[in-house]
C-alpha atoms as a PDB file:
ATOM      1  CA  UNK A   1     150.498 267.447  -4.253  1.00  0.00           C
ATOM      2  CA  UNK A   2     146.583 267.346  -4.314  1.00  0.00           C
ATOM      3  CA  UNK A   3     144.876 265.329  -6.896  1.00  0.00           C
ATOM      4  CA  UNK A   4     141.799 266.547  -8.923  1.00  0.00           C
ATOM      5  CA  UNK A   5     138.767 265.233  -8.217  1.00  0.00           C
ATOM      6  CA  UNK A   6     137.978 261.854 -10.091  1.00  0.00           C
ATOM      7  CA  UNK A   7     141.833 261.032 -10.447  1.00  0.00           C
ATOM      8  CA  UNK A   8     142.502 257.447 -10.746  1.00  0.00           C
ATOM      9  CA  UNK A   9     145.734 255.136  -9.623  1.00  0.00           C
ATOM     10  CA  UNK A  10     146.188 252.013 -11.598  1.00  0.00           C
ATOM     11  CA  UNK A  11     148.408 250.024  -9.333  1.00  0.00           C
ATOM     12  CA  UNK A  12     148.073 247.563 -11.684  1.00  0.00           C
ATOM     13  CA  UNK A  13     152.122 246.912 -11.737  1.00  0.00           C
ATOM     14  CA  UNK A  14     152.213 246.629  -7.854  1.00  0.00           C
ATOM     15  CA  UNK A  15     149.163 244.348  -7.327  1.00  0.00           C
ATOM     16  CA  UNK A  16     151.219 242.248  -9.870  1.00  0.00           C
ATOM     17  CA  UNK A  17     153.964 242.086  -7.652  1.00  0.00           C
ATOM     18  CA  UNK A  18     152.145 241.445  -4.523  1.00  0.00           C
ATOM     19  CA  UNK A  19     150.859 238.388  -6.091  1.00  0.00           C
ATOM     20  CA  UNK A  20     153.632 237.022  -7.449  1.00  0.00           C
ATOM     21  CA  UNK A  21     155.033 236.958  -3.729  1.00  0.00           C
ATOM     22  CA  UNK A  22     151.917 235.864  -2.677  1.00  0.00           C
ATOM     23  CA  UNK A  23     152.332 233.108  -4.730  1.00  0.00           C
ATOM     24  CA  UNK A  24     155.164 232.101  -4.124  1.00  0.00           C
ATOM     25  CA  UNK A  25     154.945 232.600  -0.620  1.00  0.00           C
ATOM     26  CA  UNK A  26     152.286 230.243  -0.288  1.00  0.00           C
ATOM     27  CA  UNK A  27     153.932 227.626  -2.067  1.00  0.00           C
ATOM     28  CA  UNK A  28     151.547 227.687  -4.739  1.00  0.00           C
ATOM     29  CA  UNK A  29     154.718 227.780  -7.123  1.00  0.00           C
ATOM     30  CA  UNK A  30     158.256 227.889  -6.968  1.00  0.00           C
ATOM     31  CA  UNK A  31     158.218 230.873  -9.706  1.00  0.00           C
ATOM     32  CA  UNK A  32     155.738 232.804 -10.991  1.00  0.00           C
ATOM     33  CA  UNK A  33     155.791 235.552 -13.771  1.00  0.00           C
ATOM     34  CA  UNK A  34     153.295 237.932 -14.273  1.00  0.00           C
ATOM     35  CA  UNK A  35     153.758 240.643 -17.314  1.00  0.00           C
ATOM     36  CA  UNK A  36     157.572 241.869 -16.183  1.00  0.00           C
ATOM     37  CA  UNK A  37     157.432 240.602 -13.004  1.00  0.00           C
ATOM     38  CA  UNK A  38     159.243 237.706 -11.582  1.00  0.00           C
ATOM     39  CA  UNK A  39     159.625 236.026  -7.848  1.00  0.00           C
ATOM     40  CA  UNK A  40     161.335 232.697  -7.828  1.00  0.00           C
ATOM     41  CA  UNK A  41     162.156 230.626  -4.826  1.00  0.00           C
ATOM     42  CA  UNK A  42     164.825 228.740  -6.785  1.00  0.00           C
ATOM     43  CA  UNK A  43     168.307 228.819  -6.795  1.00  0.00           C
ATOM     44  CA  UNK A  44     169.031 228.222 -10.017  1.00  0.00           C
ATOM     45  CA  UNK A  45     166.211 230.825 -11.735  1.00  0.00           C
ATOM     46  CA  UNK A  46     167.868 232.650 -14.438  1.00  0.00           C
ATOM     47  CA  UNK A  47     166.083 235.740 -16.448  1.00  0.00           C
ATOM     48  CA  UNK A  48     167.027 237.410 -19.870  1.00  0.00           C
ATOM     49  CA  UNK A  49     165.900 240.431 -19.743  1.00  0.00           C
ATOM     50  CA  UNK A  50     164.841 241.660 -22.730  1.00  0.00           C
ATOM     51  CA  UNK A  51     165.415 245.240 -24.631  1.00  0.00           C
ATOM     52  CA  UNK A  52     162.031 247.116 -26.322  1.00  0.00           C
ATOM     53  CA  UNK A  53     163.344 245.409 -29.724  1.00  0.00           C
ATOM     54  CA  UNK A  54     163.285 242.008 -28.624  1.00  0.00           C
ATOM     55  CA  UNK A  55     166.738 241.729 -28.197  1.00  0.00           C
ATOM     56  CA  UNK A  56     167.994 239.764 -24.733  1.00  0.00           C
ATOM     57  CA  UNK A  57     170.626 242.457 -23.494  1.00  0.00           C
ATOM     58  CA  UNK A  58     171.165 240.598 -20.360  1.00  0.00           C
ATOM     59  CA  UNK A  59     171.130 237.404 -18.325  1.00  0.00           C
ATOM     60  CA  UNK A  60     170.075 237.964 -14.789  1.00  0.00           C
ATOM     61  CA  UNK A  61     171.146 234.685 -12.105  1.00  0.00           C
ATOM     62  CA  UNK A  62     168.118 235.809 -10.224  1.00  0.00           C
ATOM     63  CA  UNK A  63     168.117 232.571  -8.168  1.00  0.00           C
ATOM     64  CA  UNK A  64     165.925 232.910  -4.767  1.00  0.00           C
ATOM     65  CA  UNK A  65     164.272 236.333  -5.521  1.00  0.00           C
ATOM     66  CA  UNK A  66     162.493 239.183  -7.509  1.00  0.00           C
ATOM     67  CA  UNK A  67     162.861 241.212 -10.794  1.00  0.00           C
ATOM     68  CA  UNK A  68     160.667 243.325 -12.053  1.00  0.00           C
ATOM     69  CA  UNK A  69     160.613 245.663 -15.960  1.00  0.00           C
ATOM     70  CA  UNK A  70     158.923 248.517 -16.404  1.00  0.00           C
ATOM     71  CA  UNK A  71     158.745 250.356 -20.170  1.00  0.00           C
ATOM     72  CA  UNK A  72     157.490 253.286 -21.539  1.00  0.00           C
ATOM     73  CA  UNK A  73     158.065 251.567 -24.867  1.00  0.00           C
ATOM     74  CA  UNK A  74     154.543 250.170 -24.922  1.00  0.00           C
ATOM     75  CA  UNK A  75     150.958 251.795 -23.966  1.00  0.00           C
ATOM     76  CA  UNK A  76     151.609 254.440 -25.919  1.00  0.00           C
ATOM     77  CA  UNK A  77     149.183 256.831 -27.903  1.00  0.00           C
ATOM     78  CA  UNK A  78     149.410 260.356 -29.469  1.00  0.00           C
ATOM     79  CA  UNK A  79     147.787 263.406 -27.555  1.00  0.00           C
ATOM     80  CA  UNK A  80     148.257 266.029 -30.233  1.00  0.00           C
ATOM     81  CA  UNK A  81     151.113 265.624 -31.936  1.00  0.00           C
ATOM     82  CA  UNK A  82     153.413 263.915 -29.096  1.00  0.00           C
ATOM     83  CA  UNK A  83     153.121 260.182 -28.676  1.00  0.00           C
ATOM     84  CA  UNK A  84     153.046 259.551 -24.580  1.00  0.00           C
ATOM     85  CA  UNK A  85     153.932 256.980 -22.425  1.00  0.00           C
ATOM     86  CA  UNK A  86     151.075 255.586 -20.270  1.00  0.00           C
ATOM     87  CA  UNK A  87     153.486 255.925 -17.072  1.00  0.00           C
ATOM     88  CA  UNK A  88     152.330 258.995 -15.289  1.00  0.00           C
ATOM     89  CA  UNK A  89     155.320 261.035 -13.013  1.00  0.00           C
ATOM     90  CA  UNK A  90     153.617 261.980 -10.083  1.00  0.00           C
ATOM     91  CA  UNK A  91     156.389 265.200  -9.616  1.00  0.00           C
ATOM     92  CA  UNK A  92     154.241 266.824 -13.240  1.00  0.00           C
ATOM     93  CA  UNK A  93     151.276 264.921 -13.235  1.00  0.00           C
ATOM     94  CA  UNK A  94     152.411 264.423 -16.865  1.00  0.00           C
ATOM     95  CA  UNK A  95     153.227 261.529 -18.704  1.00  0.00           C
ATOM     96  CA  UNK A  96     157.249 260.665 -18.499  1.00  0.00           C
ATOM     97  CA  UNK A  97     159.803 262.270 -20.659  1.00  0.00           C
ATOM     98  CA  UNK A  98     162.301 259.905 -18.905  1.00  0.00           C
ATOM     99  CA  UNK A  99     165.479 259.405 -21.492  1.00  0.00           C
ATOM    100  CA  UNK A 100     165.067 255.398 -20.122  1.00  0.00           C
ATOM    101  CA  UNK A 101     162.840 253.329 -22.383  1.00  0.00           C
ATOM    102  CA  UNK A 102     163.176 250.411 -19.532  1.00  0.00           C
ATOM    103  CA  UNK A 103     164.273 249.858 -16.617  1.00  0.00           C
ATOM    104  CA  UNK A 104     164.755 246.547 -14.880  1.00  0.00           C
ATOM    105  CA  UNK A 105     165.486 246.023 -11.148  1.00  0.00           C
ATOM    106  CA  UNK A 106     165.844 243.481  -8.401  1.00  0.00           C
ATOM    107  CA  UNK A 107     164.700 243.047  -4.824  1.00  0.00           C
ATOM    108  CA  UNK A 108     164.133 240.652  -2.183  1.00  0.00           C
ATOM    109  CA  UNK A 109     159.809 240.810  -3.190  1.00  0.00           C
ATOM    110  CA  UNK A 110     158.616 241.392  -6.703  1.00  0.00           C
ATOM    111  CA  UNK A 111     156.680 244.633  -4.732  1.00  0.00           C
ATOM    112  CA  UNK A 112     159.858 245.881  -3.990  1.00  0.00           C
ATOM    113  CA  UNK A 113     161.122 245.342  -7.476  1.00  0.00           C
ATOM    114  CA  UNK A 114     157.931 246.677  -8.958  1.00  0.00           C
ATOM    115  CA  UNK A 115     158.448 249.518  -7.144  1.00  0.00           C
ATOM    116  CA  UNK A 116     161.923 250.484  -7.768  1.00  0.00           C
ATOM    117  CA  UNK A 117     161.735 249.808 -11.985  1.00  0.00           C
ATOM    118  CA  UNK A 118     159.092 252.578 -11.803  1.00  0.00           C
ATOM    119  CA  UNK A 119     160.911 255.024  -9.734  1.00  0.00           C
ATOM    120  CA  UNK A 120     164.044 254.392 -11.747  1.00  0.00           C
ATOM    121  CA  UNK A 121     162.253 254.722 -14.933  1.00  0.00           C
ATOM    122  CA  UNK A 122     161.346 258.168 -13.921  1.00  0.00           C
ATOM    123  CA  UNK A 123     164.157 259.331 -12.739  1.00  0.00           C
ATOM    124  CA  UNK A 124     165.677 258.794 -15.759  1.00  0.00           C
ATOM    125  CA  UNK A 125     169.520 259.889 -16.130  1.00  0.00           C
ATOM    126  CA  UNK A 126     169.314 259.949 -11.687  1.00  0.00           C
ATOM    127  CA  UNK A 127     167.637 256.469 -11.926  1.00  0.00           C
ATOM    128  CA  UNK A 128     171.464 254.305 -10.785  1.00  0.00           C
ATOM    129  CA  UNK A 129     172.244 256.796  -8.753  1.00  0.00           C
ATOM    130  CA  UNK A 130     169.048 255.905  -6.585  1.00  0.00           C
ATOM    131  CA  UNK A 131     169.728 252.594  -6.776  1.00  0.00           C
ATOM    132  CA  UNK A 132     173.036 252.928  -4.953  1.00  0.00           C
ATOM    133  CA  UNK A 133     171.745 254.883  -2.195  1.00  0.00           C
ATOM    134  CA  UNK A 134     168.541 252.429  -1.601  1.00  0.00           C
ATOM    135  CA  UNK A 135     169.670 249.475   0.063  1.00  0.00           C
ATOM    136  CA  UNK A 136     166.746 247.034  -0.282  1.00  0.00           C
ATOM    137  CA  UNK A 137     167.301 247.083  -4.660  1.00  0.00           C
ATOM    138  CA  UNK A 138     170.093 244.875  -5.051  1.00  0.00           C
ATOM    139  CA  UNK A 139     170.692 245.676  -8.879  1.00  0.00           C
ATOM    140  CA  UNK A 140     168.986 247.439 -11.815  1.00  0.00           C
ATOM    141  CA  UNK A 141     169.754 247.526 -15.413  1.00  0.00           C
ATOM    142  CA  UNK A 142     168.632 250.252 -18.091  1.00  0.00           C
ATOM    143  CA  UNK A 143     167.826 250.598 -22.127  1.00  0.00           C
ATOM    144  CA  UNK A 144     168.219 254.090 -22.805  1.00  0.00           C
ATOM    145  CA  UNK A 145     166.414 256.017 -25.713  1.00  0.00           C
ATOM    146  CA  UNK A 146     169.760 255.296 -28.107  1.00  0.00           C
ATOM    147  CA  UNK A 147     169.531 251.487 -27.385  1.00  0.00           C
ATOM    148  CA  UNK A 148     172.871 251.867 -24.655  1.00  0.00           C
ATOM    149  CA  UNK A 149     172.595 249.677 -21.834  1.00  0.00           C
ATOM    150  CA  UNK A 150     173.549 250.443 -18.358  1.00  0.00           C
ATOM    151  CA  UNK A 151     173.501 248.178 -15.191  1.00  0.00           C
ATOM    152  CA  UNK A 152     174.612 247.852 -11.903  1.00  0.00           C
ATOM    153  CA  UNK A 153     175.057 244.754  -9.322  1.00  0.00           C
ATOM    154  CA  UNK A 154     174.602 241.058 -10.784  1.00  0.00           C
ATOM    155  CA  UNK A 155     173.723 241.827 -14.363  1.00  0.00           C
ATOM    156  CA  UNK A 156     175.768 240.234 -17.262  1.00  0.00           C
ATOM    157  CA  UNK A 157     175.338 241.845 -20.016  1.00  0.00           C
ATOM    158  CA  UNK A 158     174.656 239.708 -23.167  1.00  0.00           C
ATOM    159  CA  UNK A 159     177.534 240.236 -25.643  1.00  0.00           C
END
């Protein structure tokens, strides 16, 4: 799909990745967190991830690896009389209408993770379904618009 002219990309979420990995890569830390997005080189890292109410609905064991969040639940404005999601899908050029308020997903690299909370985000109700068919995410975990959670792989859901 062509872009107007003057369209900008904020890969804000995936320069935040990179340099987590960076990071850690270097040995410059052992874990590093930067807004939703996690790379550890420790076995014994463990994550709660957290639901758009402040609720923990989930303890990850992430040990020696990435997670990454991505929400729809926060840069938010109205544009007429519809409050949008600052999370553009690149299929409508529009802002999402995904039924998933987050998603949460791991990977080998906080990139990777970065990049598959985003897709599954926007894929909405196909968003696990992607997830088993794309080997490099290892697990994902969603907070759908009624507050149900849904996860696949490691997660332990908080009771």
């Amino acid at each position: 799909m062509e872009r107007e002219r003057g369209t900008y990309l904020d890969l804000g979420g995936t320069a935040k990745g990179w340099t987590c990995d960076r990071a850690v890569e270097n040995g410059l830390a052992s874990v590093v967190s930067a807004g939703g997005d996690i790379r550890s080189a420790r076995a014994d890292t463990v994550v709660p991830i957290i639901d758009p109410w402040g609720e923990v609905v989930a303890t990850l064991p992430l040990g020696r690896g990435a997670l990454a969040t991505s929400s729809q639940t926060r840069r938010r404005w109205k544009a007429g009389n519809h409050t949008v999601s600052h999370i553009i899908d690149p299929r409508t050029m529009t802002p999402t209408e995904s039924p998933v308020l987050s998603a949460s997903a791991t990977a080998q690299t906080a990139f990777e993770a970065e990049v598959a909370a985003k897709v599954i985000l926007l894929l909405g109700a196909d968003g696990l379904d992607w997830v088993d068919k794309t080997p490099w995410v290892e697990s994902a975990l969603l907070v759908w618009n009624d507050g149900s959670v849904y996860g696949t792989g490691g997660l332990k859901v908080a009771i």
